[in-house]
C-alpha atoms as a PDB file:
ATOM      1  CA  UNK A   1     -37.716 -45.083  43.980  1.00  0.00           C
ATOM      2  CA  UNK A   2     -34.100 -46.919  43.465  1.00  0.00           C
ATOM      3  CA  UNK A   3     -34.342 -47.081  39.855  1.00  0.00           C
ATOM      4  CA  UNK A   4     -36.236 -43.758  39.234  1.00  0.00           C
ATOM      5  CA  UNK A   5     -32.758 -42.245  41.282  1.00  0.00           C
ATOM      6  CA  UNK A   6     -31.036 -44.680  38.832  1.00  0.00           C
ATOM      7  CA  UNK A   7     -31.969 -44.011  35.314  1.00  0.00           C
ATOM      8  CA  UNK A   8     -32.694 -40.401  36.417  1.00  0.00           C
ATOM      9  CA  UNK A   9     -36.576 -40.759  35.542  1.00  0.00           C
ATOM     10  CA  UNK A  10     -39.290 -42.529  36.227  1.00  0.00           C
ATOM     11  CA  UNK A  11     -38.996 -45.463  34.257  1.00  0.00           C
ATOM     12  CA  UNK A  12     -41.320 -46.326  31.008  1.00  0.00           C
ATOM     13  CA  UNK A  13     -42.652 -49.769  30.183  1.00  0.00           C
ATOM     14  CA  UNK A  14     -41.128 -51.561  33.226  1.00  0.00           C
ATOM     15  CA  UNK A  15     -41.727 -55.167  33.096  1.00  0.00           C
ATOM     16  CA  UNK A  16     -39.467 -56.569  36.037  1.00  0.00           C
ATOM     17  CA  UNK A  17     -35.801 -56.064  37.348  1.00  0.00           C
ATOM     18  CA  UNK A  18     -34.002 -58.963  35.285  1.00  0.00           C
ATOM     19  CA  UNK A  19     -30.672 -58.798  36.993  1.00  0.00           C
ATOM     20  CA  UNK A  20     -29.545 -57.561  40.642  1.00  0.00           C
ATOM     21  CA  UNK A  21     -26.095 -56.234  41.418  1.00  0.00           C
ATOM     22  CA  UNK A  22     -24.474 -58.441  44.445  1.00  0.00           C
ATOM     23  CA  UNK A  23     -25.458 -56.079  46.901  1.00  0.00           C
ATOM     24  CA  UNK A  24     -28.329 -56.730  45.760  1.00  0.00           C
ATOM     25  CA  UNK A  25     -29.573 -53.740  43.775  1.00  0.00           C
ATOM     26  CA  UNK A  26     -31.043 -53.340  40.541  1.00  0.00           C
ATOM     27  CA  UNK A  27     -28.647 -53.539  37.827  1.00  0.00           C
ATOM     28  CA  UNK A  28     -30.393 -54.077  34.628  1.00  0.00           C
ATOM     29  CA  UNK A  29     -34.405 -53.713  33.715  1.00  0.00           C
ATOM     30  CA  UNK A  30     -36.862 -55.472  31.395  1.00  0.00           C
ATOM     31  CA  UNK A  31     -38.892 -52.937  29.584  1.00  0.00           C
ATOM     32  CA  UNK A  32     -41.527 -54.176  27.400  1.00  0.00           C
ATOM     33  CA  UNK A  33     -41.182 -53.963  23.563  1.00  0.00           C
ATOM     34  CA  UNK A  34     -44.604 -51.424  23.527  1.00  0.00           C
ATOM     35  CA  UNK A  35     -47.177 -49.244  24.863  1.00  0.00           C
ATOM     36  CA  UNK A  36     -50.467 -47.433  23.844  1.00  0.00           C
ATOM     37  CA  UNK A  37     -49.088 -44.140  26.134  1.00  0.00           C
ATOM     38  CA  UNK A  38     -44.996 -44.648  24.967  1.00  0.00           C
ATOM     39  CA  UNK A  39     -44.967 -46.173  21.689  1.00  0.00           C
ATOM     40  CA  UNK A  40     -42.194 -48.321  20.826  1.00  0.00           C
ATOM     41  CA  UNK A  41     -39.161 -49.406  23.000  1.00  0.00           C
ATOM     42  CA  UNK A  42     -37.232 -51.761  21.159  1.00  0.00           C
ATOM     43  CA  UNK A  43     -34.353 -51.699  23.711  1.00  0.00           C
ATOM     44  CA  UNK A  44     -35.604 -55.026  26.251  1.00  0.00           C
ATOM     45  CA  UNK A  45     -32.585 -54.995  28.609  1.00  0.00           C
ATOM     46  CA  UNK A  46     -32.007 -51.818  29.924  1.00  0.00           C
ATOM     47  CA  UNK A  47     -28.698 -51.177  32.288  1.00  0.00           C
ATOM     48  CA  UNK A  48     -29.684 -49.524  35.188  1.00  0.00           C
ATOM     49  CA  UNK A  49     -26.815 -50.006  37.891  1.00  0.00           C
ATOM     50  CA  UNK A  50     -25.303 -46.082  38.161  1.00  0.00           C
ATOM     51  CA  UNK A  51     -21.564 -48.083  38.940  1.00  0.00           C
ATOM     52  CA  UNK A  52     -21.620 -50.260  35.536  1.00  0.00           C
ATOM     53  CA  UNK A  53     -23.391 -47.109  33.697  1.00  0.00           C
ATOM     54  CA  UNK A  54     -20.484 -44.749  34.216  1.00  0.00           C
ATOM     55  CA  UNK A  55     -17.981 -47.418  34.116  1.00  0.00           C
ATOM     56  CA  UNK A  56     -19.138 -48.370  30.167  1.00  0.00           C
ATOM     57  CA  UNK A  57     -19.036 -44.624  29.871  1.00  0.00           C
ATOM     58  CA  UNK A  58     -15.699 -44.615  30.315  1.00  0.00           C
ATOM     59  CA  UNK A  59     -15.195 -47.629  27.901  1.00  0.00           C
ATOM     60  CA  UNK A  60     -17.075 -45.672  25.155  1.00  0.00           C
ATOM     61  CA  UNK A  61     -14.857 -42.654  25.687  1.00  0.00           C
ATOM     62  CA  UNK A  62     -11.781 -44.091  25.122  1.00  0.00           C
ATOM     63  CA  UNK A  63     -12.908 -45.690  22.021  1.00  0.00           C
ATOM     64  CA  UNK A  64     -14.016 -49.193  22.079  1.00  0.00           C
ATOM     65  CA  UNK A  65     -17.376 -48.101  19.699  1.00  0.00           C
ATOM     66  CA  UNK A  66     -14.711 -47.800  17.301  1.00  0.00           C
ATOM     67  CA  UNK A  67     -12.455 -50.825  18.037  1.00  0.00           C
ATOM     68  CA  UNK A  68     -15.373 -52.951  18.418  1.00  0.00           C
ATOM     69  CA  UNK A  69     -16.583 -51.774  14.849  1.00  0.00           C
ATOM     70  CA  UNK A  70     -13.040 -53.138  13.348  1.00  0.00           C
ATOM     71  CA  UNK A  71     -14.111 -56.151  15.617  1.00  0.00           C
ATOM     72  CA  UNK A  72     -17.286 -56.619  13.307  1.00  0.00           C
ATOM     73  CA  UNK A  73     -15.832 -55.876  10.258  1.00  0.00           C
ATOM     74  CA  UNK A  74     -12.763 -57.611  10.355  1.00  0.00           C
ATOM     75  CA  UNK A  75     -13.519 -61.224  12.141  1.00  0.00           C
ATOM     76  CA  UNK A  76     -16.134 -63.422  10.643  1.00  0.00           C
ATOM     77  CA  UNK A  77     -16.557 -65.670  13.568  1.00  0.00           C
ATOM     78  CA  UNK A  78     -17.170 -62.547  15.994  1.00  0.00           C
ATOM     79  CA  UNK A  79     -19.938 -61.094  14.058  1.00  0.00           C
ATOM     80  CA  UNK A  80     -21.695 -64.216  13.660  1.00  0.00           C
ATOM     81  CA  UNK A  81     -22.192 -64.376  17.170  1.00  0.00           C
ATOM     82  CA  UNK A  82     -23.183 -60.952  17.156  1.00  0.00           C
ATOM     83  CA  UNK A  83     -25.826 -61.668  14.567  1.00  0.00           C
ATOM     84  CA  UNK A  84     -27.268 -64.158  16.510  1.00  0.00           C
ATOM     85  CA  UNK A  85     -27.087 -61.990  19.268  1.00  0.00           C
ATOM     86  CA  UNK A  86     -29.205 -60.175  17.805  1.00  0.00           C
ATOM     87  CA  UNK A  87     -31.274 -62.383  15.964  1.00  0.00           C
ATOM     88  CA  UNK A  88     -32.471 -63.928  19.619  1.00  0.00           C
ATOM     89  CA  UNK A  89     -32.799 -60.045  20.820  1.00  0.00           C
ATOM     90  CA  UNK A  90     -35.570 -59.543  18.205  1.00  0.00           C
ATOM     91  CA  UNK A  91     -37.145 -62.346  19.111  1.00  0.00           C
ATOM     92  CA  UNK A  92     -37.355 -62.532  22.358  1.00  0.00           C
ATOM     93  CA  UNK A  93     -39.081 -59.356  22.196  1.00  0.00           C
ATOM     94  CA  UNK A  94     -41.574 -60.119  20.481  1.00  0.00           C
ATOM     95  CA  UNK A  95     -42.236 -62.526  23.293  1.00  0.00           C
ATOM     96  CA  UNK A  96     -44.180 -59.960  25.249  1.00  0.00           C
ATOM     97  CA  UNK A  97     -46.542 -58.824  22.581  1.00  0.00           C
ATOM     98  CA  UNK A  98     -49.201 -60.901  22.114  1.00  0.00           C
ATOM     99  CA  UNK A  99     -50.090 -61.786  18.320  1.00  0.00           C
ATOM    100  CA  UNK A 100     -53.449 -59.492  18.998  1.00  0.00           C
ATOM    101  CA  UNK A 101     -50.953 -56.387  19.948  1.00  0.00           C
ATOM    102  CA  UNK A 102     -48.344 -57.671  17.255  1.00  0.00           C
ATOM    103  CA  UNK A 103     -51.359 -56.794  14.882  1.00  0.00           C
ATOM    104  CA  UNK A 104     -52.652 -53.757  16.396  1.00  0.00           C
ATOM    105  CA  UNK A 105     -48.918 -52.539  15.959  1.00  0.00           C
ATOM    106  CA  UNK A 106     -48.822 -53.670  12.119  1.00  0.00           C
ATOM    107  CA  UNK A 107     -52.187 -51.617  11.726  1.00  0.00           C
ATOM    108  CA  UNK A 108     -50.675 -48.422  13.383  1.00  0.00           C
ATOM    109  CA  UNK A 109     -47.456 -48.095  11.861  1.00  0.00           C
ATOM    110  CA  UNK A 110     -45.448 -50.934   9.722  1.00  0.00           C
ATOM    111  CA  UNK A 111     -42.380 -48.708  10.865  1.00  0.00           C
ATOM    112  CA  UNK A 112     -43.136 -49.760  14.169  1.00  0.00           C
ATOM    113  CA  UNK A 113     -43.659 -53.369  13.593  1.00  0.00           C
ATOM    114  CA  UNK A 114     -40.622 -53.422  11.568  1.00  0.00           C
ATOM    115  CA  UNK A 115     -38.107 -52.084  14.668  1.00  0.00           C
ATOM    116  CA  UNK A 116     -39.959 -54.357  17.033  1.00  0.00           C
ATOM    117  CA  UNK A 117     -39.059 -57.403  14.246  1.00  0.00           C
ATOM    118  CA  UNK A 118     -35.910 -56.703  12.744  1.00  0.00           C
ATOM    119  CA  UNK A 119     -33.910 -54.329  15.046  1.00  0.00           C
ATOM    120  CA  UNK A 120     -31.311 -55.986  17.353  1.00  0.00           C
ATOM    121  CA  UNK A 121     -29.863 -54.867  20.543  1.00  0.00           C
ATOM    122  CA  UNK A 122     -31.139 -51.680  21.728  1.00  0.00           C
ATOM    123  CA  UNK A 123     -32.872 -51.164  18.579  1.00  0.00           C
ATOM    124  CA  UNK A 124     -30.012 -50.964  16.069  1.00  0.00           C
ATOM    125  CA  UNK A 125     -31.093 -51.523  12.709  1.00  0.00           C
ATOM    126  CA  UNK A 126     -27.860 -51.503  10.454  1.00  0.00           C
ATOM    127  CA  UNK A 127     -26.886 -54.279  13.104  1.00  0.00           C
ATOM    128  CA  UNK A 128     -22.950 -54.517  11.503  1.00  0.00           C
ATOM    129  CA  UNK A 129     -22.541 -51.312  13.241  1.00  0.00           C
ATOM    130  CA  UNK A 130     -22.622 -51.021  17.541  1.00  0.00           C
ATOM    131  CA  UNK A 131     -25.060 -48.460  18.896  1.00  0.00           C
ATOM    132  CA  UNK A 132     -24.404 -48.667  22.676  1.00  0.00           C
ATOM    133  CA  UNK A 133     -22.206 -50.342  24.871  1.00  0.00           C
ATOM    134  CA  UNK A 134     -24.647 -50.197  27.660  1.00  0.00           C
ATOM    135  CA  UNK A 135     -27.336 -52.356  26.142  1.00  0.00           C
ATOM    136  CA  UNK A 136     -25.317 -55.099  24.867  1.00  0.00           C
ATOM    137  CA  UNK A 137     -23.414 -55.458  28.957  1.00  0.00           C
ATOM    138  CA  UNK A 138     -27.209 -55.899  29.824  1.00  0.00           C
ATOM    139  CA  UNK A 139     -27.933 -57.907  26.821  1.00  0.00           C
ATOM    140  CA  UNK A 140     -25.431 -60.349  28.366  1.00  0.00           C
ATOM    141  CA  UNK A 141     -26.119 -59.504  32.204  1.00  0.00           C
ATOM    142  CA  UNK A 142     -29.657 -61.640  31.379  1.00  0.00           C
ATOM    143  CA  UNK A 143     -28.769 -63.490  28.217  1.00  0.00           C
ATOM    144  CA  UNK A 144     -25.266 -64.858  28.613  1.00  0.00           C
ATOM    145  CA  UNK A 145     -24.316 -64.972  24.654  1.00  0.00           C
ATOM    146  CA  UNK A 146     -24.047 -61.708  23.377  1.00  0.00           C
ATOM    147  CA  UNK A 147     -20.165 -60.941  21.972  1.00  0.00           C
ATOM    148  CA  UNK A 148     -20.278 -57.029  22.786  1.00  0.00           C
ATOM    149  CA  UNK A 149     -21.618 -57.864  26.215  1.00  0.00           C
ATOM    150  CA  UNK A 150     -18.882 -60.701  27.114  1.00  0.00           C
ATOM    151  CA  UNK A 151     -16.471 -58.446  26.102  1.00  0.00           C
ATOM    152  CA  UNK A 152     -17.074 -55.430  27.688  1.00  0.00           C
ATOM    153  CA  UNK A 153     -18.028 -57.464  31.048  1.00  0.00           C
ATOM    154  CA  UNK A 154     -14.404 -58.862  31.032  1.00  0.00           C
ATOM    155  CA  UNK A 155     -13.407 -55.054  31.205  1.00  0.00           C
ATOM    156  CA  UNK A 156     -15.470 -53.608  34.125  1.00  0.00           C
ATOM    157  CA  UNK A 157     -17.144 -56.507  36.113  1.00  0.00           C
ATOM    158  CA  UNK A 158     -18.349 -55.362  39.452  1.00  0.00           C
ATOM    159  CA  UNK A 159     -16.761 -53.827  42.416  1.00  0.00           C
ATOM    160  CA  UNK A 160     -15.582 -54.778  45.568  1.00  0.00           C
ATOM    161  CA  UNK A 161     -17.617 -52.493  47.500  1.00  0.00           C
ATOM    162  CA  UNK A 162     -20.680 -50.258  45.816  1.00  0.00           C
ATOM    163  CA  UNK A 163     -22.143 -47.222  47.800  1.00  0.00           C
ATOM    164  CA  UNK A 164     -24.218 -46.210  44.655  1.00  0.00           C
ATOM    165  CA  UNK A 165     -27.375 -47.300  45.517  1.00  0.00           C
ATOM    166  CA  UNK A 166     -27.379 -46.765  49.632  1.00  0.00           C
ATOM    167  CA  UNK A 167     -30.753 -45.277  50.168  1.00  0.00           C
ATOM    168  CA  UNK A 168     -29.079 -42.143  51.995  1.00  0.00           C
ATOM    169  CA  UNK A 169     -27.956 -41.558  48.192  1.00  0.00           C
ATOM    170  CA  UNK A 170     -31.218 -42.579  46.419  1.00  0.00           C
ATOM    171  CA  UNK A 171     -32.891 -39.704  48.989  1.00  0.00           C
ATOM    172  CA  UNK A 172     -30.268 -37.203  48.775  1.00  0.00           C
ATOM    173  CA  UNK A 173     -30.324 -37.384  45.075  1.00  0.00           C
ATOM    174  CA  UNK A 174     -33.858 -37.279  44.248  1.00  0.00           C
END
């Protein structure tokens, strides 16, 4: 019910909660890579936590999609990292498929097995570029080596005190 009043929705291809908020909450989801009723979900770590959500909101609306992008472009060292980043993404994805599903995928679509392969964090394909803020913090809430992640994590971090989650709100807002 907690994450369901998080993400808005019940939530598709739940594997586990990967990461718990200090009170002790759910702050960011595994979702597995595919299923027969949803298709493809290329984005593993998915940030659930309603306080770190609307804080990397805010970062996104004052512009750091677009700094971050100069980030990429300009400083060798930084996209490396982010290229392993999402090198290891990819791949640990394709951890939860077994090689009988990674071939029932090929079969299907091979624009399906090609997002689950080669996509990055969250899914992004042209992986120079940053597609959301929100799935590289989680990237690095579970991972610990993702550039975007770090970065952002140094500029919201979590609160003091968090009310977000107290079931009085989960029940009032479902």
């Amino acid at each position: 019910m907690i994450i369901k009043y998080q993400i808005g929705r019940q939530p598709e291809n739940l594997s586990k909660i990967e990461v718990y908020c200090p009170f002790d909450k759910p702050a960011v989801l595994l979702t597995l890579p595919y299923s027969e009723e949803n298709g493809v979900f290329p984005t593993s770590h998915w940030l659930s936590c309603p306080y770190l959500v609307r804080e990397v909101a805010k970062l996104e609306d004052e512009g750091l999609v677009k700094k971050l992008s100069s980030i990429i472009a300009d400083n060798a060292d930084f996209r490396m990292k982010l290229m392993k980043a999402h090198k290891r993404y990819a791949a640990n994805r394709l951890k939860y498929l077994s090689d009988s599903m990674k071939n029932k995928i090929k079969k299907k679509s091979l624009g399906m097995y090609k997002v689950l392969v080669e996509s990055g964090v969250g899914g992004i394909m042209e992986k120079e570029g940053v597609k959301c803020l929100h799935t590289h913090l989680a990237d690095f809430l579970v991972m610990g080596d993702n550039p975007i992640g770090e970065l952002i994590w140094k500029q919201v971090d979590w609160p003091e005190d968090c009310h977000f989650c107290d079931q009085d709100n989960v029940e009032k807002n479902l």
